[in-house]
Protein backbone atom coordinates (compact mmCIF):
# COMPACT_ATOMS: atom_id res chain seq x y z
CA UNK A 1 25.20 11.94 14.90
CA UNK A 2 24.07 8.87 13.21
CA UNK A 3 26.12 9.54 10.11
CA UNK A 4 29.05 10.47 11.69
CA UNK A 5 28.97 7.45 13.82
CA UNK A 6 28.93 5.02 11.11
CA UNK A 7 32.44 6.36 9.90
CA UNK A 8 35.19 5.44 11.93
CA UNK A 9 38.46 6.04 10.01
CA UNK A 10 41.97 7.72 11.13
CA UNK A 11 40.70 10.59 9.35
CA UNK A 12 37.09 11.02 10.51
CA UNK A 13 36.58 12.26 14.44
CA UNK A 14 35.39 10.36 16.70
CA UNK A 15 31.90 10.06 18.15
CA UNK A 16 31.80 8.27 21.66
CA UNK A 17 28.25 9.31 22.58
CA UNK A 18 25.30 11.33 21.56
CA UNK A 19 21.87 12.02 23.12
CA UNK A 20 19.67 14.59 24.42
CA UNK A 21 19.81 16.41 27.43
CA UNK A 22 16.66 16.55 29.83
CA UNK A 23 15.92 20.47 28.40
CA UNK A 24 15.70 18.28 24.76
CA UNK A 25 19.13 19.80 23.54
CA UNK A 26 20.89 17.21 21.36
CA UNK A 27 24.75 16.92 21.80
CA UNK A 28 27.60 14.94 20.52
CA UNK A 29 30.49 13.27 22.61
CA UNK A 30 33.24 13.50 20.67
CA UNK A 31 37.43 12.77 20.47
CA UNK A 32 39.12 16.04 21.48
CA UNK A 33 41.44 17.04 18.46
CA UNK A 34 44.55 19.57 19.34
CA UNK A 35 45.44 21.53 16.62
CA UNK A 36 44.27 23.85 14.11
CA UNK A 37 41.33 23.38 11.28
CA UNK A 38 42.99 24.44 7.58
CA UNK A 39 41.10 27.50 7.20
CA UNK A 40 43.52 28.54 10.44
CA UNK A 41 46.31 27.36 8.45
CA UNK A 42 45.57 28.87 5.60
CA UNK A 43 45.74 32.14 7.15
CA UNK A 44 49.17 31.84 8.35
CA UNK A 45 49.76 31.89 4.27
CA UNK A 46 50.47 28.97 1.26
CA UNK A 47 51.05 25.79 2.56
CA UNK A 48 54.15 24.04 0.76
CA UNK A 49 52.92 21.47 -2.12
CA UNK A 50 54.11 18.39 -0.38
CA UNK A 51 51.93 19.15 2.99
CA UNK A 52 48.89 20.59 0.98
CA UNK A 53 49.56 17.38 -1.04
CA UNK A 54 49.58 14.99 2.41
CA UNK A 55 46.43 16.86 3.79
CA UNK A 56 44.57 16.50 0.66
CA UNK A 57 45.07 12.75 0.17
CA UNK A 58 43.97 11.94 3.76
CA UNK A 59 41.04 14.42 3.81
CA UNK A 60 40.65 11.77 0.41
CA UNK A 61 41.50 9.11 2.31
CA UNK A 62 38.13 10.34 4.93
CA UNK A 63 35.92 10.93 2.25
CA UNK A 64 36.39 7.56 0.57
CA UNK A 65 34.93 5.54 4.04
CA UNK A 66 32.28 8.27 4.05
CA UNK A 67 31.16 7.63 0.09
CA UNK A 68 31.62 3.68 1.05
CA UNK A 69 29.10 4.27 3.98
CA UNK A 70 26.65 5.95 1.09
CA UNK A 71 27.01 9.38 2.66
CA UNK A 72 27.71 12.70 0.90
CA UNK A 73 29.04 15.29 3.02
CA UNK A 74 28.04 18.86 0.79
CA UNK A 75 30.27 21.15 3.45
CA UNK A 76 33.64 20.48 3.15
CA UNK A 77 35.62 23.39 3.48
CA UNK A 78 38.87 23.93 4.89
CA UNK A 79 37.40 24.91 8.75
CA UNK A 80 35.81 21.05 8.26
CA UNK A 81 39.44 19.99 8.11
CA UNK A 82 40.95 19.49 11.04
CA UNK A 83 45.06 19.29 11.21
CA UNK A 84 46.36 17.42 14.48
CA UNK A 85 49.39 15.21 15.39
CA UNK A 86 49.48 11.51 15.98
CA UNK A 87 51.29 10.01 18.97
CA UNK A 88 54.02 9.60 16.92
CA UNK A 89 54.10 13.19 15.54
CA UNK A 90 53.08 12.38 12.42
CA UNK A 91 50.32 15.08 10.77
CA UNK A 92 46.93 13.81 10.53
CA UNK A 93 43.73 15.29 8.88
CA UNK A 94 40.26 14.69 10.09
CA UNK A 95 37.18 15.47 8.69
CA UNK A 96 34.70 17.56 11.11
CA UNK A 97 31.02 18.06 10.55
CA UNK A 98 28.95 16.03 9.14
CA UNK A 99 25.72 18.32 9.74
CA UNK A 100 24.48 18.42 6.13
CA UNK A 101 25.41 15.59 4.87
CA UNK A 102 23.21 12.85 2.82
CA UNK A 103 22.93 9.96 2.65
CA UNK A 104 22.30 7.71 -0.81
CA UNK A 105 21.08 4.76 -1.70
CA UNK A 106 19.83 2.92 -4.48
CA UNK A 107 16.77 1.19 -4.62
CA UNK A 108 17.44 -1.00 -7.47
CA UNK A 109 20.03 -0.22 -10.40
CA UNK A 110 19.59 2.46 -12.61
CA UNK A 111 17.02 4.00 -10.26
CA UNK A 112 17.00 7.19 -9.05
CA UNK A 113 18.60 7.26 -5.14
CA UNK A 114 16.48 8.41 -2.32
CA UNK A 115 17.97 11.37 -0.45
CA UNK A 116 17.78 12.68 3.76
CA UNK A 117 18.66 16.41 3.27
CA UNK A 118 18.87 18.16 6.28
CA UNK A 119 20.27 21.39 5.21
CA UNK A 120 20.17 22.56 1.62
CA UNK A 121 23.90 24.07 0.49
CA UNK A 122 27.33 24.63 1.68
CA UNK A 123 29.62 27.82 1.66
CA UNK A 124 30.01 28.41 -2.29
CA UNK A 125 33.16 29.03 -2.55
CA UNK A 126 33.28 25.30 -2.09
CA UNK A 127 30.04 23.84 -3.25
CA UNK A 128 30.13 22.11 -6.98
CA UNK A 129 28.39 23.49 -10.08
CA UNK A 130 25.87 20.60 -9.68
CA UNK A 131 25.33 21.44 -5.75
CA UNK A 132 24.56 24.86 -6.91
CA UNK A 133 21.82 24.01 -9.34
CA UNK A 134 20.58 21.04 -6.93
CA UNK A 135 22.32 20.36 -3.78
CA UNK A 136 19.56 17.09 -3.18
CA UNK A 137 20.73 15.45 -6.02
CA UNK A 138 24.68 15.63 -5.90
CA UNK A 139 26.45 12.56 -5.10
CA UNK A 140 30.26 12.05 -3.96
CA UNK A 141 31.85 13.81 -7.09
CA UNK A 142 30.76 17.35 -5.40
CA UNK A 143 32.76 16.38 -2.04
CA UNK A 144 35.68 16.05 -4.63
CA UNK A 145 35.35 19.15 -6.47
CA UNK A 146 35.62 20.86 -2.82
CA UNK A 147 38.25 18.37 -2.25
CA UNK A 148 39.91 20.22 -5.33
CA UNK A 149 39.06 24.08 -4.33
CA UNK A 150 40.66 23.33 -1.03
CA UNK A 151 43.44 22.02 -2.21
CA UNK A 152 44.11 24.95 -4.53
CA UNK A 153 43.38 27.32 -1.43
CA UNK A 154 45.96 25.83 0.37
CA UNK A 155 48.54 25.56 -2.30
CA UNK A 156 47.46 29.59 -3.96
CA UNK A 157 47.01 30.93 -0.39
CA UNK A 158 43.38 32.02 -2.30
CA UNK A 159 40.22 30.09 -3.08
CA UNK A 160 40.11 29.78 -6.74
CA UNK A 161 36.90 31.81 -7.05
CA UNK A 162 36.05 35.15 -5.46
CA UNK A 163 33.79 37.90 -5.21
CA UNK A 164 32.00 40.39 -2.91
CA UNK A 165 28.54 38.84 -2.97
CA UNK A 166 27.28 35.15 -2.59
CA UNK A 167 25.92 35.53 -6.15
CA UNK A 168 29.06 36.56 -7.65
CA UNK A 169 30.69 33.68 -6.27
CA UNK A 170 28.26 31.20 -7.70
CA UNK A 171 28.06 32.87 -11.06
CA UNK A 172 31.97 32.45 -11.49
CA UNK A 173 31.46 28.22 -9.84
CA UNK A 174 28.75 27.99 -12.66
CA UNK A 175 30.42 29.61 -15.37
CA UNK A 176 34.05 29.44 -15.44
């Protein structure tokens, strides 16, 4: 809740409030979003170039204020990107879910950066060679390498690696 607070950007939701309730469940008060995520629009088949194009920069767009707030977010997939309307009809993408995400800083330059990991990996059809062989040491260049899977998903109608298990999968991310 803390991360996701810090970012408040067209394409980020939202969070008004967050707390814990008196059974000591935390929640999240967030902007209701009408629409559909991308992996819903994925299914309906291809999405033309131009509009995988305009989701793609704006998810970019998100991703930049999140990497300028010294967060990673290690799960972006298409269900974490949410497709809604303005009030002036215009399409907007907003990034969802920042429940693994890290944050980085530097202690002094040149130094290794200090890492809050909360969860260790994403899904891998998304995740990034180097989130595969360490997810607590990637930094924003794996959020755009799934940045780049997704955006060949929505443009192939297929995520550009496949497989029946979780370790095919990763041995086609780490080798080809």
């Amino acid at each position: 809740g803390r991360a996701a607070a810090r970012v408040r950007g067209e394409h980020s939701v939202r969070l008004f409030d967050m707390g814990t309730m008196s059974d000591g469940r935390p929640y999240l008060v967030m902007e209701l979003l009408v629409g559909c995520d991308l992996a819903q629009r994925i299914e309906a088949g291809a999405v033309p170039l131009a509009d995988a194009a305009l989701y793609i920069l704006q998810a970019c767009e998100g991703m930049a204020e999140v990497h300028a707030h010294g967060m990673v977010h290690r799960d972006l997939k298409p269900s974490n990107l949410f497709l809604s309307r303005t009030p002036d009809d215009r399409a907007v993408v907003k990034v969802l879910d920042f429940g693994i995400a890290k944050g980085v800083s530097e202690i002094a330059p040149g130094a290794p950066a200090l890492t809050q990991t909360l969860v260790g990996m994403g899904p891998p059809l998304y995740m990034s060679p180097e989130q595969i062989r360490s997810s607590r040491e990637v930094d924003a260049r794996a959020d755009v390498w799934s940045l780049g899977t997704i955006f060949y998903e929505l443009v192939a109608g297929r995520p550009p690696f496949g497989g029946a298990t979780v370790t095919h999968i990763t041995a086609q991310v780490l080798e080809s």
